[in-house]
N, C-alpha and C. Protein backbone atom coordinates (compact mmCIF):
# COMPACT_ATOMS: atom_id res chain seq x y z
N UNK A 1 -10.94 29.82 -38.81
CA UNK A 1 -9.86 29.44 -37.91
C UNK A 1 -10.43 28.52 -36.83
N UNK A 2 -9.55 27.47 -36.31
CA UNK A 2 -10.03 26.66 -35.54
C UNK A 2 -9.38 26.47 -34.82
N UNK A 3 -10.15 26.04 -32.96
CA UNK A 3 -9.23 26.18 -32.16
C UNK A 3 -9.48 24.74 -31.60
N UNK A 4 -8.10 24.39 -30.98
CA UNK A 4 -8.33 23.21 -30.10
C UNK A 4 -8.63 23.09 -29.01
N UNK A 5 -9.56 22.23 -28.38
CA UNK A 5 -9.73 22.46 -26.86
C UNK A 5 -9.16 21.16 -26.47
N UNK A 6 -8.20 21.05 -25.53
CA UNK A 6 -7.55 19.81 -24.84
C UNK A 6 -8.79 19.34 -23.70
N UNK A 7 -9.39 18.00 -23.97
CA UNK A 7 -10.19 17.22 -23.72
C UNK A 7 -9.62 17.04 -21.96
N UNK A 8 -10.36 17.03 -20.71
CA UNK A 8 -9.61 17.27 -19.91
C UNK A 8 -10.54 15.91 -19.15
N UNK A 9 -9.58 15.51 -18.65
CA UNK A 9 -10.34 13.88 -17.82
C UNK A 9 -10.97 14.14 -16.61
N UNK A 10 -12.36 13.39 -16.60
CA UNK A 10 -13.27 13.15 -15.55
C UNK A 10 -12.59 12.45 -14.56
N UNK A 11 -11.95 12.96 -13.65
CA UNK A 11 -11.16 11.98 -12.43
C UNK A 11 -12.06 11.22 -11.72
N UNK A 12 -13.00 12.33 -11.52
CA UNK A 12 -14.25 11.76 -10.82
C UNK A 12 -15.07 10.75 -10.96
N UNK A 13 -15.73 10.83 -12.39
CA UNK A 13 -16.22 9.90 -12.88
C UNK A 13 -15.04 8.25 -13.04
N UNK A 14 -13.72 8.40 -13.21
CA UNK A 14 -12.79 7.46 -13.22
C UNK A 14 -12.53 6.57 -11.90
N UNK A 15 -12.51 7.50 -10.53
CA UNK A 15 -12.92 7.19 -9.37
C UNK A 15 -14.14 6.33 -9.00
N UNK A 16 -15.12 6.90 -9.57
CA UNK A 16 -16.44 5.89 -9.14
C UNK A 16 -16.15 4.71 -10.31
N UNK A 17 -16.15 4.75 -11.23
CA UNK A 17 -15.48 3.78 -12.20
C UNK A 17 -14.05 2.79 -11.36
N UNK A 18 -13.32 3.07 -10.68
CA UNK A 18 -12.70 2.22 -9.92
C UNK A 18 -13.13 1.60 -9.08
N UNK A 19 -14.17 2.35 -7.92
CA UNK A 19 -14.66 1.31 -6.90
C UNK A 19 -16.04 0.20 -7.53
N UNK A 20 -16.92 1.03 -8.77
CA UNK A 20 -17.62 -0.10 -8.83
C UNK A 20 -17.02 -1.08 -10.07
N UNK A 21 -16.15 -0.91 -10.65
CA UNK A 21 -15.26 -2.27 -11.25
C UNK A 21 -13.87 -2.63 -10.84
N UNK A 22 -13.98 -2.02 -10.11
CA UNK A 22 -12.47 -2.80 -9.09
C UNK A 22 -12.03 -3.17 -8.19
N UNK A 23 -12.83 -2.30 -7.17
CA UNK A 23 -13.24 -2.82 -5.44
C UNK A 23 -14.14 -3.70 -5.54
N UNK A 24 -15.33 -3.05 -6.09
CA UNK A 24 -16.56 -3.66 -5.61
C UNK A 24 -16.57 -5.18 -5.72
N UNK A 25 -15.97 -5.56 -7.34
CA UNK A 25 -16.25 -7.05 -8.11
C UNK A 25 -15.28 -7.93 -7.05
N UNK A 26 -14.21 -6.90 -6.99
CA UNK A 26 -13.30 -8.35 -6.31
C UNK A 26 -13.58 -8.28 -4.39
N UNK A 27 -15.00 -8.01 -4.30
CA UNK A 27 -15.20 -8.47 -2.39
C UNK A 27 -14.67 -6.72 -1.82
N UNK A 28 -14.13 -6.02 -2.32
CA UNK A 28 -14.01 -4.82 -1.50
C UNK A 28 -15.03 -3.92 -1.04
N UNK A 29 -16.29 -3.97 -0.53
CA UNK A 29 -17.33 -3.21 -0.02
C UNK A 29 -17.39 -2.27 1.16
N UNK A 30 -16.27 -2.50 2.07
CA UNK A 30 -16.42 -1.45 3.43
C UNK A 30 -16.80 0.03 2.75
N UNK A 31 -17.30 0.20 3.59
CA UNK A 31 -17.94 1.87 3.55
C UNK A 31 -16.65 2.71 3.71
N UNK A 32 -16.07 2.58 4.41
CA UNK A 32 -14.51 3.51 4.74
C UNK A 32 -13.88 3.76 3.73
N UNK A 33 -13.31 1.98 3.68
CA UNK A 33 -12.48 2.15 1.96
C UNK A 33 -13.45 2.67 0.99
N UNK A 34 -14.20 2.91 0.41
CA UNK A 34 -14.74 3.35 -0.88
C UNK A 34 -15.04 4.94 -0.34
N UNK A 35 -15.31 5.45 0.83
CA UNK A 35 -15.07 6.25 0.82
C UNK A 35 -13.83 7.20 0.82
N UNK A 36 -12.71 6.32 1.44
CA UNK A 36 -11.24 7.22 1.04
C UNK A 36 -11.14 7.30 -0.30
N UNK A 37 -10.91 5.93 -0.70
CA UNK A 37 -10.77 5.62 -1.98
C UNK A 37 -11.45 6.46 -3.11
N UNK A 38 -12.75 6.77 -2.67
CA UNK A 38 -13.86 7.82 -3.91
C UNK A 38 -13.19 9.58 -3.18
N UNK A 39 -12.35 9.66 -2.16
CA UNK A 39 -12.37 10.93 -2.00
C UNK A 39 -10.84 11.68 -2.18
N UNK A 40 -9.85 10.59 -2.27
CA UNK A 40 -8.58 10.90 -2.59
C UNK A 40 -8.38 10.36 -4.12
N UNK A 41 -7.19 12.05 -4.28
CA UNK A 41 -7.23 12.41 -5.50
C UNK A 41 -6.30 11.34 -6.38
N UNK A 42 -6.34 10.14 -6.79
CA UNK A 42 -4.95 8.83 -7.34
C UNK A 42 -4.26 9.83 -7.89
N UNK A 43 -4.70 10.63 -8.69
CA UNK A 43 -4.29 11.40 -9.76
C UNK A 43 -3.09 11.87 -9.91
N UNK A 44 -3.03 12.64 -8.26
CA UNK A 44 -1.86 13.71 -7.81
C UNK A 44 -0.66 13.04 -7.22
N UNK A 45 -0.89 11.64 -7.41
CA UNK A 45 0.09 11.20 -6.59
C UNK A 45 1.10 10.34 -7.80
N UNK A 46 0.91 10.50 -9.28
CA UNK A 46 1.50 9.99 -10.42
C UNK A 46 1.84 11.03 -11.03
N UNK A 47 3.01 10.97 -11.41
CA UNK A 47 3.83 11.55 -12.81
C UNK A 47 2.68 12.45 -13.95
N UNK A 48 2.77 13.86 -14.11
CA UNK A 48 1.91 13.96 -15.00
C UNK A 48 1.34 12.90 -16.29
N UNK A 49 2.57 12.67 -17.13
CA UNK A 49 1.83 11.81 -17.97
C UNK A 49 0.96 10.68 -17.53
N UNK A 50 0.78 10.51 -16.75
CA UNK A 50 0.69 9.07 -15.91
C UNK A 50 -1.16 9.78 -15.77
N UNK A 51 -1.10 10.56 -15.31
CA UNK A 51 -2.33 11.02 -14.66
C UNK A 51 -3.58 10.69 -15.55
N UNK A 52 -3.67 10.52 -16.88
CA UNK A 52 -4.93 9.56 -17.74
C UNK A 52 -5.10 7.95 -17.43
N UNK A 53 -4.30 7.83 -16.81
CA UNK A 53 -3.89 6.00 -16.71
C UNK A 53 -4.50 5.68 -15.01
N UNK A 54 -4.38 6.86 -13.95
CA UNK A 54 -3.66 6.79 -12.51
C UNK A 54 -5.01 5.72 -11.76
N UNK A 55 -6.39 5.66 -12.80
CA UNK A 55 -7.73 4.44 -12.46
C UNK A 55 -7.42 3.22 -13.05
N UNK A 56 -6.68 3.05 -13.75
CA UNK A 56 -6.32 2.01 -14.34
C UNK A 56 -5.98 0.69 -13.39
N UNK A 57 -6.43 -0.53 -13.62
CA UNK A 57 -6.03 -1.74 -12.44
C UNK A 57 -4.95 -2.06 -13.03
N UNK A 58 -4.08 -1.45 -12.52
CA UNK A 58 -2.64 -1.52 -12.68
C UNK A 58 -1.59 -0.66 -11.90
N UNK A 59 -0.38 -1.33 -11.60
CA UNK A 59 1.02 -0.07 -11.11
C UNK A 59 1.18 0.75 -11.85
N UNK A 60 1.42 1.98 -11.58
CA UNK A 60 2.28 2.84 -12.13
C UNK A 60 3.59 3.17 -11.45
N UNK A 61 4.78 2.97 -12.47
CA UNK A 61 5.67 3.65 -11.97
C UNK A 61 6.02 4.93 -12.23
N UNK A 62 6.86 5.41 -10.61
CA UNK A 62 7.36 6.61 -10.76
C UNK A 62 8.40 6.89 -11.18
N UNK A 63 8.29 8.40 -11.15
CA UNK A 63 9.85 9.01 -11.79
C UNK A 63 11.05 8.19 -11.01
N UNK A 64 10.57 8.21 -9.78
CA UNK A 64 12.35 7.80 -8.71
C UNK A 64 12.46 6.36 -8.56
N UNK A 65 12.19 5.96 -9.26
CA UNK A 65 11.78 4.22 -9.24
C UNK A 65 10.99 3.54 -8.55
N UNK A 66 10.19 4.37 -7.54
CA UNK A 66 9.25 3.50 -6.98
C UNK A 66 8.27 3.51 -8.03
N UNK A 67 6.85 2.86 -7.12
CA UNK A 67 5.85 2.47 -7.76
C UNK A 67 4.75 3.29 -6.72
N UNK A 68 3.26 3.26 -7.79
CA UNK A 68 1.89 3.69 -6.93
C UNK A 68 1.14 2.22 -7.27
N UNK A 69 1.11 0.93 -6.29
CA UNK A 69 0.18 0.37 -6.93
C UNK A 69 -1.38 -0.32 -7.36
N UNK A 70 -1.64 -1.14 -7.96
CA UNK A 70 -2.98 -0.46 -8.57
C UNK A 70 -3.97 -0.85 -7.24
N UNK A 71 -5.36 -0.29 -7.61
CA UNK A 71 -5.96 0.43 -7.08
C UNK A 71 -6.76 -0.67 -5.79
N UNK A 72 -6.92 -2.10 -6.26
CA UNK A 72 -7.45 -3.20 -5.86
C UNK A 72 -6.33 -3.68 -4.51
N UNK A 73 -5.38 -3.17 -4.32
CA UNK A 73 -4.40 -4.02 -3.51
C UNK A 73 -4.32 -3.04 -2.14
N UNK A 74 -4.46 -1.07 -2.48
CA UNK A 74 -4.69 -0.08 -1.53
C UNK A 74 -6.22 -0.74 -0.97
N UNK A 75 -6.98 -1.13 -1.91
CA UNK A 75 -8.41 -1.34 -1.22
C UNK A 75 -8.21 -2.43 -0.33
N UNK A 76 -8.01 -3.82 -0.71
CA UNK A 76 -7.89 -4.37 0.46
C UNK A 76 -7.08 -4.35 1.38
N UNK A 77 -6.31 -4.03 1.09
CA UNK A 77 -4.98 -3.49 2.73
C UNK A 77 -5.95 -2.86 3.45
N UNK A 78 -6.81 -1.87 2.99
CA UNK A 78 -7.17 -1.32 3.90
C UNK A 78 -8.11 -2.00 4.65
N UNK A 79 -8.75 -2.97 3.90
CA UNK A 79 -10.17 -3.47 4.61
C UNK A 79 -9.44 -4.73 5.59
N UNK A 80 -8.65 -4.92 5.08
CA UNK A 80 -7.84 -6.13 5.94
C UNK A 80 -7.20 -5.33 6.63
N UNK A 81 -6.60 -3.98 6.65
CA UNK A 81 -6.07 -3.45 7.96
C UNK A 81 -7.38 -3.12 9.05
N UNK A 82 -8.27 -2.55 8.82
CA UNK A 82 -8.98 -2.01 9.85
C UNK A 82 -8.69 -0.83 10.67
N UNK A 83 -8.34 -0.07 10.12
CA UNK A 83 -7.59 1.45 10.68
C UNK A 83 -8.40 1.55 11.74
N UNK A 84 -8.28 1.94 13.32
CA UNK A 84 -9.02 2.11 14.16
C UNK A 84 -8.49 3.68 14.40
N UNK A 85 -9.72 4.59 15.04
CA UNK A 85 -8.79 6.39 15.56
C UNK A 85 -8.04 6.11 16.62
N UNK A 86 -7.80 4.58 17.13
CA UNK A 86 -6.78 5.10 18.29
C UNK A 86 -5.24 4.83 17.66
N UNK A 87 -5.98 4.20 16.61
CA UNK A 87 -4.19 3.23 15.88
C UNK A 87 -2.68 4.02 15.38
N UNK A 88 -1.97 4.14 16.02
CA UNK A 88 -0.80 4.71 15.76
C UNK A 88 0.21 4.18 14.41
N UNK A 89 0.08 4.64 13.26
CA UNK A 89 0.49 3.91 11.88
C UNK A 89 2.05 4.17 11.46
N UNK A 90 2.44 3.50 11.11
CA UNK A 90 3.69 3.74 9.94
C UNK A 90 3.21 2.90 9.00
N UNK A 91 3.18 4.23 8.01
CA UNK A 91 3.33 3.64 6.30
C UNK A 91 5.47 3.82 5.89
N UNK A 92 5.42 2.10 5.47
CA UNK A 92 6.80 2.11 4.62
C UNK A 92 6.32 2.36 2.86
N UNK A 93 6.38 4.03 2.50
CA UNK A 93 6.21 4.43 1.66
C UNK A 93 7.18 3.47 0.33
N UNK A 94 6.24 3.52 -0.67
CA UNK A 94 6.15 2.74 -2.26
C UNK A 94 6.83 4.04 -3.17
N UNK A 95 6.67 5.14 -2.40
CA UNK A 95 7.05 6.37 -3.08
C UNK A 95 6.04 7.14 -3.67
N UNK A 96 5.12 6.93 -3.27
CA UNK A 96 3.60 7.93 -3.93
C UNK A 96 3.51 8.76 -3.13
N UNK A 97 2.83 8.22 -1.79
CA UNK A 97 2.87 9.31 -0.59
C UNK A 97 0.95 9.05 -0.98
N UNK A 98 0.59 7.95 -1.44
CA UNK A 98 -1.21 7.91 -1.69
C UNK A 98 -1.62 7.15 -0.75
N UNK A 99 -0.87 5.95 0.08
CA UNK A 99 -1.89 5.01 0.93
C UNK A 99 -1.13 6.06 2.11
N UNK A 100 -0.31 6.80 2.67
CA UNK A 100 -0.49 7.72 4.14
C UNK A 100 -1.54 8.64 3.94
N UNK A 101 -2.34 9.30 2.60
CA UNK A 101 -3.04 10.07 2.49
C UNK A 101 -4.56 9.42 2.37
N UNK A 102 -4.47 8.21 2.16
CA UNK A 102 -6.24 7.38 2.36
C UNK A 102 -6.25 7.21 4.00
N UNK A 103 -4.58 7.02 4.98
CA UNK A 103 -5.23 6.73 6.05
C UNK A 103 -5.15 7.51 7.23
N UNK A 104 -5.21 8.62 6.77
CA UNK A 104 -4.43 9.75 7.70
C UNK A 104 -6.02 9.65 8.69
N UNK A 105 -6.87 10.56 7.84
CA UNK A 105 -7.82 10.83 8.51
C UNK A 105 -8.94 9.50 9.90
N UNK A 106 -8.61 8.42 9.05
CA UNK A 106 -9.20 7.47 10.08
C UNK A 106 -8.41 6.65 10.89
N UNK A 107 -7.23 7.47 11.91
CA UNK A 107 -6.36 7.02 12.86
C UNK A 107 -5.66 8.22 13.53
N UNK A 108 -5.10 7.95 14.50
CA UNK A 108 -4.56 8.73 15.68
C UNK A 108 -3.64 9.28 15.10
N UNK A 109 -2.36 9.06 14.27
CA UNK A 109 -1.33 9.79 13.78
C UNK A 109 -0.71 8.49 12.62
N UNK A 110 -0.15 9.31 11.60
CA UNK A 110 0.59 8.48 10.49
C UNK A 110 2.04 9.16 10.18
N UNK A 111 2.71 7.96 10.51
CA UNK A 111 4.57 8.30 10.09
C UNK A 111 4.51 7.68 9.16
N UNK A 112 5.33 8.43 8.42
CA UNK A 112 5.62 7.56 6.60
C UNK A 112 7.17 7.84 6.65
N UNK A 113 7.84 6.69 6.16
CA UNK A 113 9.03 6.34 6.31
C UNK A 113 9.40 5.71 4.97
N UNK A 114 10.66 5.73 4.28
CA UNK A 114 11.26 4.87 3.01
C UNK A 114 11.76 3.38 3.43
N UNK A 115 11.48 2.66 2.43
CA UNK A 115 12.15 1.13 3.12
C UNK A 115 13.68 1.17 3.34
N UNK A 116 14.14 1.82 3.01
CA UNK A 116 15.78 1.90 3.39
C UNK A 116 15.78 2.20 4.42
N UNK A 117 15.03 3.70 5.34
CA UNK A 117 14.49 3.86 6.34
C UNK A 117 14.40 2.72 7.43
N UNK A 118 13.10 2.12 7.25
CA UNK A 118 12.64 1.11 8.04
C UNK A 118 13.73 -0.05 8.09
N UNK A 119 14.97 -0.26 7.43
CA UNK A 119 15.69 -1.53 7.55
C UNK A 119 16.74 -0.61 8.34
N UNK A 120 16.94 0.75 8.40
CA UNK A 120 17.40 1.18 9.55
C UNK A 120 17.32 1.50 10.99
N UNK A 121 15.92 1.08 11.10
CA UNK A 121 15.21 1.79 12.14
C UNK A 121 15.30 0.81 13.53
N UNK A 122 15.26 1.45 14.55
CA UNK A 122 15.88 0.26 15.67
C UNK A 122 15.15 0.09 16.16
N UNK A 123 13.62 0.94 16.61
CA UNK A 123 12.55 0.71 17.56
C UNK A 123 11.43 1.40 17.08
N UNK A 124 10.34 0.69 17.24
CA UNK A 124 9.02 1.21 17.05
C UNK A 124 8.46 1.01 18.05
N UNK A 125 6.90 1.56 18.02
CA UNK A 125 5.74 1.29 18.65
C UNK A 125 4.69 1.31 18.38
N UNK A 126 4.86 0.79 16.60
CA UNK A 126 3.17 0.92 16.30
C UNK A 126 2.30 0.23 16.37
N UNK A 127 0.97 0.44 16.53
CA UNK A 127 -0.29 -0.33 16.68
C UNK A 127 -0.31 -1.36 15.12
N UNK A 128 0.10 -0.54 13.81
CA UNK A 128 -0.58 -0.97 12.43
C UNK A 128 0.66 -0.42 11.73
N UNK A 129 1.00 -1.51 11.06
CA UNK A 129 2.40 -0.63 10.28
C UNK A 129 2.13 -1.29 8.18
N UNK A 130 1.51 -0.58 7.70
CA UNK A 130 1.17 -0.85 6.32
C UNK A 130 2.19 -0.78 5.30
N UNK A 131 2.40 -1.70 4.58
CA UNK A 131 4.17 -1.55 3.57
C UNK A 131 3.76 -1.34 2.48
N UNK A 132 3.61 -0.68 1.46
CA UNK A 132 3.60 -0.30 0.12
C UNK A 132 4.19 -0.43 -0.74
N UNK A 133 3.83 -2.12 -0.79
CA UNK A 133 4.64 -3.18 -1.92
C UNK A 133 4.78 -4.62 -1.34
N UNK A 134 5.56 -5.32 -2.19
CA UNK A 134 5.30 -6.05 -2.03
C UNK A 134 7.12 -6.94 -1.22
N UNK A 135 7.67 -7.34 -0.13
CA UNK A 135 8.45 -8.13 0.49
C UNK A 135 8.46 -9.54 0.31
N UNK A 136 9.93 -9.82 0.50
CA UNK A 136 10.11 -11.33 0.73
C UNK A 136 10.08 -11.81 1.90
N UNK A 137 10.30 -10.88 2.63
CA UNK A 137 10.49 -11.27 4.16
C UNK A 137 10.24 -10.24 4.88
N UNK A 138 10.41 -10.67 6.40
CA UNK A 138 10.54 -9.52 7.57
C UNK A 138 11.72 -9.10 8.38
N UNK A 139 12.35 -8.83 8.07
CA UNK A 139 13.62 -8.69 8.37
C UNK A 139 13.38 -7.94 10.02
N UNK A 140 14.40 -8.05 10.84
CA UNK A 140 14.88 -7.67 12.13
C UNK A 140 13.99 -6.64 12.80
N UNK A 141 14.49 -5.56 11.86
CA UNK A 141 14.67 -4.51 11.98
C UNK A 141 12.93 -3.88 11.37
N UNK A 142 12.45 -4.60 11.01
CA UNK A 142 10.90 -4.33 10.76
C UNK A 142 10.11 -5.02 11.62
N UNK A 143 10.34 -6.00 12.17
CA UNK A 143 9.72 -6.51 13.01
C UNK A 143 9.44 -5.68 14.11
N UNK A 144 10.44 -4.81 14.51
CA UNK A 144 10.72 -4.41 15.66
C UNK A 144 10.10 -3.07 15.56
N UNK A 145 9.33 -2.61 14.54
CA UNK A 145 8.45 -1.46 14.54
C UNK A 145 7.20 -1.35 14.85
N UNK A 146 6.83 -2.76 14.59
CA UNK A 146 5.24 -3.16 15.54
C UNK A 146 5.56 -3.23 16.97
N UNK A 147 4.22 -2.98 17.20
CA UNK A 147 3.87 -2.84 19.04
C UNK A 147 3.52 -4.13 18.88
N UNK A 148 3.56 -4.83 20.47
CA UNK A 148 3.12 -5.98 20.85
C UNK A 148 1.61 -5.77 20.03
N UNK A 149 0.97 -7.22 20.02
CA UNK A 149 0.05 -7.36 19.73
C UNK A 149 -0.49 -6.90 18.44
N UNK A 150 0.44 -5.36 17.81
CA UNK A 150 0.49 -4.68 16.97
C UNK A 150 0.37 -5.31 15.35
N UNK A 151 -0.53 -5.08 14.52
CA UNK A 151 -0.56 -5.53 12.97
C UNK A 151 0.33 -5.26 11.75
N UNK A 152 0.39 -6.17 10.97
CA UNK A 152 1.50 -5.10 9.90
C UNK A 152 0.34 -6.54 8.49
N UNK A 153 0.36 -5.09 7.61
CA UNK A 153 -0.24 -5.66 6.17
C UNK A 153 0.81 -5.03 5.22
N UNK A 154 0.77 -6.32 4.38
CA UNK A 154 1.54 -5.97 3.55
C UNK A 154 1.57 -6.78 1.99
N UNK A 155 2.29 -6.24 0.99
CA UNK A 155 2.72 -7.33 -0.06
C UNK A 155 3.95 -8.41 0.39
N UNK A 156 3.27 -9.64 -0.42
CA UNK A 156 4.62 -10.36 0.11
C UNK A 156 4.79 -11.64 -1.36
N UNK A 157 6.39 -11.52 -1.20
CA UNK A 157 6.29 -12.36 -2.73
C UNK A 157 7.04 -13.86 -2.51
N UNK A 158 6.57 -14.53 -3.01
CA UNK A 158 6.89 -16.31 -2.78
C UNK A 158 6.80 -16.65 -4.35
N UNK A 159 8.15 -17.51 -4.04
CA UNK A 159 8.51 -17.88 -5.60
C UNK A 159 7.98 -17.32 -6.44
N UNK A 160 8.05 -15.62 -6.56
CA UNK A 160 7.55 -14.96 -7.63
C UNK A 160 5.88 -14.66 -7.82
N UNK A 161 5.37 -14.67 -7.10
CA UNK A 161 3.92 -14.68 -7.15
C UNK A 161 3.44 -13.75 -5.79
N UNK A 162 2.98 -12.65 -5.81
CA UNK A 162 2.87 -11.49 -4.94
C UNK A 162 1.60 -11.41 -4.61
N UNK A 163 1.02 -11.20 -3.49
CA UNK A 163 -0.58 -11.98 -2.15
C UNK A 163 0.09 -10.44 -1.03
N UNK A 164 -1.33 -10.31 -1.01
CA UNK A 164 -1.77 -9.64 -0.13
C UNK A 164 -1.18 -10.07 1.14
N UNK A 165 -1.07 -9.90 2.26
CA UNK A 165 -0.43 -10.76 3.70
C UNK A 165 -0.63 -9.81 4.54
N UNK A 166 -0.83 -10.36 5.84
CA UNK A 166 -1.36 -9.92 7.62
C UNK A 166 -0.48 -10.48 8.29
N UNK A 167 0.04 -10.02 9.35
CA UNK A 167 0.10 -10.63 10.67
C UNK A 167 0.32 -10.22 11.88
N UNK A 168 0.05 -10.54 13.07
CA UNK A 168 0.25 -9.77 14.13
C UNK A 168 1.69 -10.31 14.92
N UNK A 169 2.20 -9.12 16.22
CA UNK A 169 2.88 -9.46 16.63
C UNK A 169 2.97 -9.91 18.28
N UNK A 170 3.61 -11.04 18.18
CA UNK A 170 3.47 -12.31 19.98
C UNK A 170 4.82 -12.06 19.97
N UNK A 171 4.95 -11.30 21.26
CA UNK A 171 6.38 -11.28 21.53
C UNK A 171 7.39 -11.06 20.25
N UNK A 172 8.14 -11.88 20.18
CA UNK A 172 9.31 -11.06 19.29
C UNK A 172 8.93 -11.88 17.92
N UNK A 173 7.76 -12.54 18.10
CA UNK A 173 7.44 -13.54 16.56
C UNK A 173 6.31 -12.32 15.99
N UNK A 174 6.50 -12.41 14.59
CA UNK A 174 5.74 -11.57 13.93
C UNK A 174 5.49 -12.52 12.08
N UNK A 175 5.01 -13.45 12.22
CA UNK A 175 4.83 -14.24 10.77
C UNK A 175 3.96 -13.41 9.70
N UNK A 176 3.97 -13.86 9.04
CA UNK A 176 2.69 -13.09 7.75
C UNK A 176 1.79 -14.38 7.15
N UNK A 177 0.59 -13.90 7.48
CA UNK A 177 -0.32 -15.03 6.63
C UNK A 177 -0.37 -14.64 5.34
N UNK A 178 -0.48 -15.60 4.50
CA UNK A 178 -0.81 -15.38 2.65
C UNK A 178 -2.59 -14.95 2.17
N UNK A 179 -2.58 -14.23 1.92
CA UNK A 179 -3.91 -13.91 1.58
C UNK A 179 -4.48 -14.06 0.26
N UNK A 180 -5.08 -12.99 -0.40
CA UNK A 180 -5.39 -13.00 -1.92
C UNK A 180 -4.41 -12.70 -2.60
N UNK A 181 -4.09 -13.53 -4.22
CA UNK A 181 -2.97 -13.37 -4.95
C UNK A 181 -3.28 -12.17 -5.99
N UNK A 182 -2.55 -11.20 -5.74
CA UNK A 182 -2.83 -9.58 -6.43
C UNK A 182 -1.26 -9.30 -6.98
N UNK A 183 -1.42 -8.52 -8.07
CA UNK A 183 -0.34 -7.81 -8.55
C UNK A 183 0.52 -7.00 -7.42
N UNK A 184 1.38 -7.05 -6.98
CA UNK A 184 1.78 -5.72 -6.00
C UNK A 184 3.77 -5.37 -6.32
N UNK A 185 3.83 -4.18 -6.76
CA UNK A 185 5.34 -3.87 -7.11
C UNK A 185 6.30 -5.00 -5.78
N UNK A 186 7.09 -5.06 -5.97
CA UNK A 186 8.24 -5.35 -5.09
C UNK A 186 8.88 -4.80 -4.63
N UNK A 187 8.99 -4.35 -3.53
CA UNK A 187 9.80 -3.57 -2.82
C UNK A 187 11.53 -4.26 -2.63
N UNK A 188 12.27 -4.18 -3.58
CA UNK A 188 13.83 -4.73 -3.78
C UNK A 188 14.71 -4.47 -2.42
N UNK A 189 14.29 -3.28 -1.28
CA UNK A 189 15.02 -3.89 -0.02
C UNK A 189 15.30 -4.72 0.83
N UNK A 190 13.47 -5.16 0.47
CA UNK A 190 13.81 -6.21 1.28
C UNK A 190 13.46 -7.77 1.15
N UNK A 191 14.38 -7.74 -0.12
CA UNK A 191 14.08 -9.20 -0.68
C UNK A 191 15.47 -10.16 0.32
N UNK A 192 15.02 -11.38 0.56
CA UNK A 192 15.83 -11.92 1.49
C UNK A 192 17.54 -11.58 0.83
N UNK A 193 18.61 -11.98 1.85
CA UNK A 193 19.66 -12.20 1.14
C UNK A 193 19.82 -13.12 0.42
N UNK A 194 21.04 -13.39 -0.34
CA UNK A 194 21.30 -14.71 -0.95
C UNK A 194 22.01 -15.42 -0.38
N UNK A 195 21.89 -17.18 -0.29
CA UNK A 195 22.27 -17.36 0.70
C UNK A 195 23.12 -19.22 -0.15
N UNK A 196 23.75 -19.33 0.32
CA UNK A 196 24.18 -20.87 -0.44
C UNK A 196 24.19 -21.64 0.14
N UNK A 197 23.66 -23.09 -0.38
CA UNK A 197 23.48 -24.15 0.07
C UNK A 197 24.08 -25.36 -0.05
N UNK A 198 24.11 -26.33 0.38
CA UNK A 198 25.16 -27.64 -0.54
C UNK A 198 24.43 -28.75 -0.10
């Protein structure tokens, strides 16, 4: 008689397998990030089936239609954010609930909010506000969740082609610079309106 044993995955080993072929190659080296990154679990934050795939350089989507996405785009947000312990954060959750859990520990406090949320929201005051995905724009009502001087990183998509993006906020202007061109889901709230022209 023979029995089966269900082969059970090295997360761990898949983890260090992410930062040194996926951070590391593409410029991601901070000590911080590879350490969140090597110490939070991707795993738990995907759909069981999902969970053999969750190292993979790639999105996964979730059950509720968001996305977790891949692993190269959490790394540099973070190294391009610069989480400081005094920094007061809002994450506009992708629906994982994985980049409020890489940055909890290296900052003062983290609010995680839905983008439907944040296009409701009338006032902020954060130091660093990180979006989890990728935007067309900045609409009003997001702007207005950064603190003066305050940072926001994010995905951002131009004619279809989705880049990493920064920018800080001067008074009531808050632009986004274009950064490295990376895969990053789209966040569909807040794609501009449509608008007609003649």
């Amino acid at each position: 008689m023979t029995t089966s044993t269900k082969i059970r995955p090295d997360y761990a080993a898949a983890r260090k397998a992410m930062i040194d072929s996926q951070l590391r190659t593409s410029g991601v080296n901070e000590p911080f990030v590879l350490e969140r990154m090597g110490t939070v679990a991707r795993e738990d934050f995907v759909p069981e089936a999902s969970r053999g795939t969750a190292y993979m350089d790639r999105a996964i989507r979730l059950g509720d239609g968001g996305s977790l996405p891949a692993p190269l785009f959490h790394g540099a947000m973070l190294a391009e954010a610069r989480p400081q312990s005094d920094d007061s954060v809002l994450v506009i959750d992708g629906g994982s609930g994985y980049l409020p859990a890489l940055v909890e520990p290296l900052v003062s406090s983290v609010k995680t909010i839905s983008a439907a949320d944040a296009l409701k929201a009338k006032k902020g005051d954060y130091s660093l506000v990180l979006v989890d995905g990728a935007i067309e724009h900045v609409p009003a009502n997001l702007a207005k969740l950064v603190a003066e001087n305050g940072r926001i990183v994010t995905g951002l998509v131009e004619r279809g082609v989705t880049r990493l993006a920064t920018g800080r906020k001067s008074g009531k202007a808050l632009a986004l610079l274009p950064l490295a061109e990376m895969g990053v889901p789209r966040l569909g709230a807040f794609d501009k309106p449509e608008s007609w022209s003649f």
